[in-house]
Protein backbone atom coordinates (compact mmCIF):
# COMPACT_ATOMS: atom_id res chain seq x y z
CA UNK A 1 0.00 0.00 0.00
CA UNK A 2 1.08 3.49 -0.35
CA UNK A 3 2.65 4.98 3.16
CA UNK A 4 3.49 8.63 3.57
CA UNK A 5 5.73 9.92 6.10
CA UNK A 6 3.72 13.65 5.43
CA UNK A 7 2.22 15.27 8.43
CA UNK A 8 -1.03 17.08 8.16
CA UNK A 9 -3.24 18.50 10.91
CA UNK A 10 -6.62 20.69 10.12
CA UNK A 11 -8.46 22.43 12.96
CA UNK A 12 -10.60 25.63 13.44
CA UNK A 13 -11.50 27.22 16.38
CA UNK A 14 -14.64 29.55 16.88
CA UNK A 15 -13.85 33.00 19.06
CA UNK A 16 -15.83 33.75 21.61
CA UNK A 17 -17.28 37.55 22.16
CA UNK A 18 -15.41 39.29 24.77
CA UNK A 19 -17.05 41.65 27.28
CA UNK A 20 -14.92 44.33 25.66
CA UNK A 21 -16.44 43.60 21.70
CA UNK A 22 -19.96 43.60 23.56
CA UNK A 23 -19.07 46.87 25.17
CA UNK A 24 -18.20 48.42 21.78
CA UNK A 25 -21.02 47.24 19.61
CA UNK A 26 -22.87 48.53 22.88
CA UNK A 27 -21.43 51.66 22.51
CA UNK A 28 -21.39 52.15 18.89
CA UNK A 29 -25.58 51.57 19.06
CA UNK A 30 -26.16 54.38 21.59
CA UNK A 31 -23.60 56.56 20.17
CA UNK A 32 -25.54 56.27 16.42
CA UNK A 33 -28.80 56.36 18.14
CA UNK A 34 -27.98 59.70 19.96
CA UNK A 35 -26.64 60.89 16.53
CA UNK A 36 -30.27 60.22 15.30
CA UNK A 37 -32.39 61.81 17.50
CA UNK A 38 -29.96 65.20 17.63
CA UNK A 39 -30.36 65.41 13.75
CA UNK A 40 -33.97 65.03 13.86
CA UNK A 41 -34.13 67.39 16.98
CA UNK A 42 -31.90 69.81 16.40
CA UNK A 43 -31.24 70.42 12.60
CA UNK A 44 -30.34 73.99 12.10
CA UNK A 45 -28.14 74.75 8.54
CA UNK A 46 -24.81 74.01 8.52
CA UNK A 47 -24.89 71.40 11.66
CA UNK A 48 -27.43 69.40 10.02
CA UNK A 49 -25.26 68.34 7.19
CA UNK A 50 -22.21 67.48 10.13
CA UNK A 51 -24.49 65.44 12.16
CA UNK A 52 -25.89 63.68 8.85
CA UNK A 53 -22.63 62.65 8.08
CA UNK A 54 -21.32 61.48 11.31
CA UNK A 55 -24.67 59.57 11.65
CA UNK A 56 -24.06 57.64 8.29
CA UNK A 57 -20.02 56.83 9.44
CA UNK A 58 -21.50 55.88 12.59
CA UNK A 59 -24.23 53.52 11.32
CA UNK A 60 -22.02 52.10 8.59
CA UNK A 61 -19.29 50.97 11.82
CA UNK A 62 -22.26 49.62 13.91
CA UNK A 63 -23.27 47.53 11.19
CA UNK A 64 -19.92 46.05 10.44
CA UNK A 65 -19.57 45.75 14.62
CA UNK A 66 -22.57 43.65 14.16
CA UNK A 67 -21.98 41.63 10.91
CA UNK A 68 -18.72 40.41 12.11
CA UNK A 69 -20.14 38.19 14.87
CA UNK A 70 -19.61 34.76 13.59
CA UNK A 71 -15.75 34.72 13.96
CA UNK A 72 -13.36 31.49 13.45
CA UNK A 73 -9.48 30.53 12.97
CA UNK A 74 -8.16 28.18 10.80
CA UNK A 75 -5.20 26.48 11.93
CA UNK A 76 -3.28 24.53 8.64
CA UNK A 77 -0.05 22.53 9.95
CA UNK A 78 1.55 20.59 6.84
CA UNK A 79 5.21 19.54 7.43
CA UNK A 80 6.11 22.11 9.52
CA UNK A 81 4.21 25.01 8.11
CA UNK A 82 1.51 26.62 10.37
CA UNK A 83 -0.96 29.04 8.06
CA UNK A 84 -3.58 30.75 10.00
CA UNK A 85 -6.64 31.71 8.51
CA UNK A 86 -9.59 34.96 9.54
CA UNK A 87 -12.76 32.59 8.67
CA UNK A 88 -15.63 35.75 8.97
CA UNK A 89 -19.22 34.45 8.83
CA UNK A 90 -18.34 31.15 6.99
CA UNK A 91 -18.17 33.30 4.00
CA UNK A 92 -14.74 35.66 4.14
CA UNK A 93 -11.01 33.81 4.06
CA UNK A 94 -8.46 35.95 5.01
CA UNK A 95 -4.65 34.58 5.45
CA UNK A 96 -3.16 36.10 8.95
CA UNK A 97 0.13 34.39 8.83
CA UNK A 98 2.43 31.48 7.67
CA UNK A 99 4.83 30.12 9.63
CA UNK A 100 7.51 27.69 8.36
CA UNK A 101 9.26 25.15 11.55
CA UNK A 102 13.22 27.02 10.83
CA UNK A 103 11.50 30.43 12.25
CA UNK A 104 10.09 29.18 14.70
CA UNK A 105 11.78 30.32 17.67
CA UNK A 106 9.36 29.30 20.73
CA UNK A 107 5.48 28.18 22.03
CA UNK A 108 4.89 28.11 25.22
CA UNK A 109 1.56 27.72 27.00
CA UNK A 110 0.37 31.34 28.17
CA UNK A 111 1.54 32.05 32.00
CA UNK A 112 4.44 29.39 31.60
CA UNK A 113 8.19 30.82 32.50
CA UNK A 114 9.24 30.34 28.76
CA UNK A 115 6.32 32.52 27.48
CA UNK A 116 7.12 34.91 30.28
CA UNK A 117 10.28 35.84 28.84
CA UNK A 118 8.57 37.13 26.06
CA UNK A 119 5.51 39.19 27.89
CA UNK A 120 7.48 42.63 28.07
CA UNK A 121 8.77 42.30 24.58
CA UNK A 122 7.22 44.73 22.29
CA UNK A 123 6.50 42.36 19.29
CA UNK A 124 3.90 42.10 16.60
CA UNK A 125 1.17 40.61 17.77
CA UNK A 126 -1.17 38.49 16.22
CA UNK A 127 -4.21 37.05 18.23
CA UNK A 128 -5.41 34.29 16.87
CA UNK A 129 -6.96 32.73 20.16
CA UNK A 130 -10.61 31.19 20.86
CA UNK A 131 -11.21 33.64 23.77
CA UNK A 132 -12.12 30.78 25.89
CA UNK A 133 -10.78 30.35 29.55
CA UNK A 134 -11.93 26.73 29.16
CA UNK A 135 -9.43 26.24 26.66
CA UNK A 136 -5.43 26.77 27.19
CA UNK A 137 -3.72 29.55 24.62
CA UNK A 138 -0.31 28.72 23.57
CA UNK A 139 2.47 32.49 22.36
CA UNK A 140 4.58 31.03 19.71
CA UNK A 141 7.02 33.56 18.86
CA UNK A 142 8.74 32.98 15.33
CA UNK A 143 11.59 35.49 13.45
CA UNK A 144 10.51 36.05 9.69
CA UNK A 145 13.35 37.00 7.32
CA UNK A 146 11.08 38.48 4.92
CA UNK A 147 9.27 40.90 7.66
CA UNK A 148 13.17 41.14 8.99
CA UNK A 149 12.02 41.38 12.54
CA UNK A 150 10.26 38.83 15.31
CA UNK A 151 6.74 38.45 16.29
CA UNK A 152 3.97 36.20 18.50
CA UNK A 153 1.17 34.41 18.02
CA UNK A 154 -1.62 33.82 20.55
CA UNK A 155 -3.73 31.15 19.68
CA UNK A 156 -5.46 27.99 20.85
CA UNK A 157 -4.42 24.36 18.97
CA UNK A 158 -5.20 21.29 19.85
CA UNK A 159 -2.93 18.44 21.41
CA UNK A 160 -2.79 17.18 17.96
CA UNK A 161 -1.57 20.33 16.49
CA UNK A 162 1.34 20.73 19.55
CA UNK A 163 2.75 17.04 18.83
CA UNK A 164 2.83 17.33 14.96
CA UNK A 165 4.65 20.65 15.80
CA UNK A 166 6.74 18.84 18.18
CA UNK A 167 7.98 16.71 15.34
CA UNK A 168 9.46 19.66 13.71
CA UNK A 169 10.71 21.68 16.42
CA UNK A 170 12.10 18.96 19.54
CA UNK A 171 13.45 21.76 21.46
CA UNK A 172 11.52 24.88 21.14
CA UNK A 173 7.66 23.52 21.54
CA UNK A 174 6.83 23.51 25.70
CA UNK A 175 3.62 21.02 26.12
């Protein structure tokens, strides 16, 4: 039979709303609502025209707020490249970042002394995490020759996901 020696692991994982998106699409509903009822209320010349367009930037970022509920990432791990995916509303794919196993420089569970070292360090971040504090959030921290500098990941993978990144990188994956 044919045998491959390829390694290939496939997982998504749905965010969770934080308090602090609920507080903004809170926010950005009175704020547009207020908006409304001053035009209508007070509409004198020049201010009317202001207010109208304020009320129509406002409205436009409430409805993007909430439009972008249904949030997921894509985690793609085949031989020791990581891609991670933006899935919005099962209909947008957008690419956040690929990560090949030689730039790779660290991932560490979240609170662990390895990840620690790198908690003060200003890096580009990229959150890629479920939200969930019933799930554990791993930093990986990888050097990209093309961006020229070093940067983190926060996300969420599986136990799969660690061990077939294990196989590529003995010493620098902490499970």
């Amino acid at each position: 039979m044919f045998e491959s020696n390829d390694t290939f692991v496939e997982e998504a994982v749905k965010v969770i709303e934080t308090a602090q998106d609920k507080t903004k699409k809170t926010a950005a509903s009175i704020i547009t609502l207020l908006l409304l009822v001053s035009l209508v209320t007070y509409s004198r010349g020049f201010l009317t025209i202001i207010m109208a367009i304020l009320l129509i930037a406002m409205a436009i970022y409430t409805i993007i707020l909430y439009s972008n509920k249904n949030i997921e990432y894509e985690y793609d791990y085949t031989n020791g490249s990581l891609e991670i995916a933006k899935i919005i509303n099962n209909e947008k794919r957008k690419k956040v970042v690929n990560i090949e196993s030689n730039e790779v420089k660290m991932v560490a569970a979240v609170g662990t002394n390895e990840s620690l070292k790198y908690d003060h360090v200003q890096l580009k971040t990229y959150d890629c995490s479920a939200h969930d504090s019933e799930q554990k959030d791993y930093i990986l921290v990888a050097h990209s020759e093309a961006k020229g500098n070093d940067f983190k990941v926060i996300f969420t993978p599986s136990e799969k996901l660690l061990n077939a990144m294990a196989k590529y990188n003995k010493h620098d994956i902490y499970i």
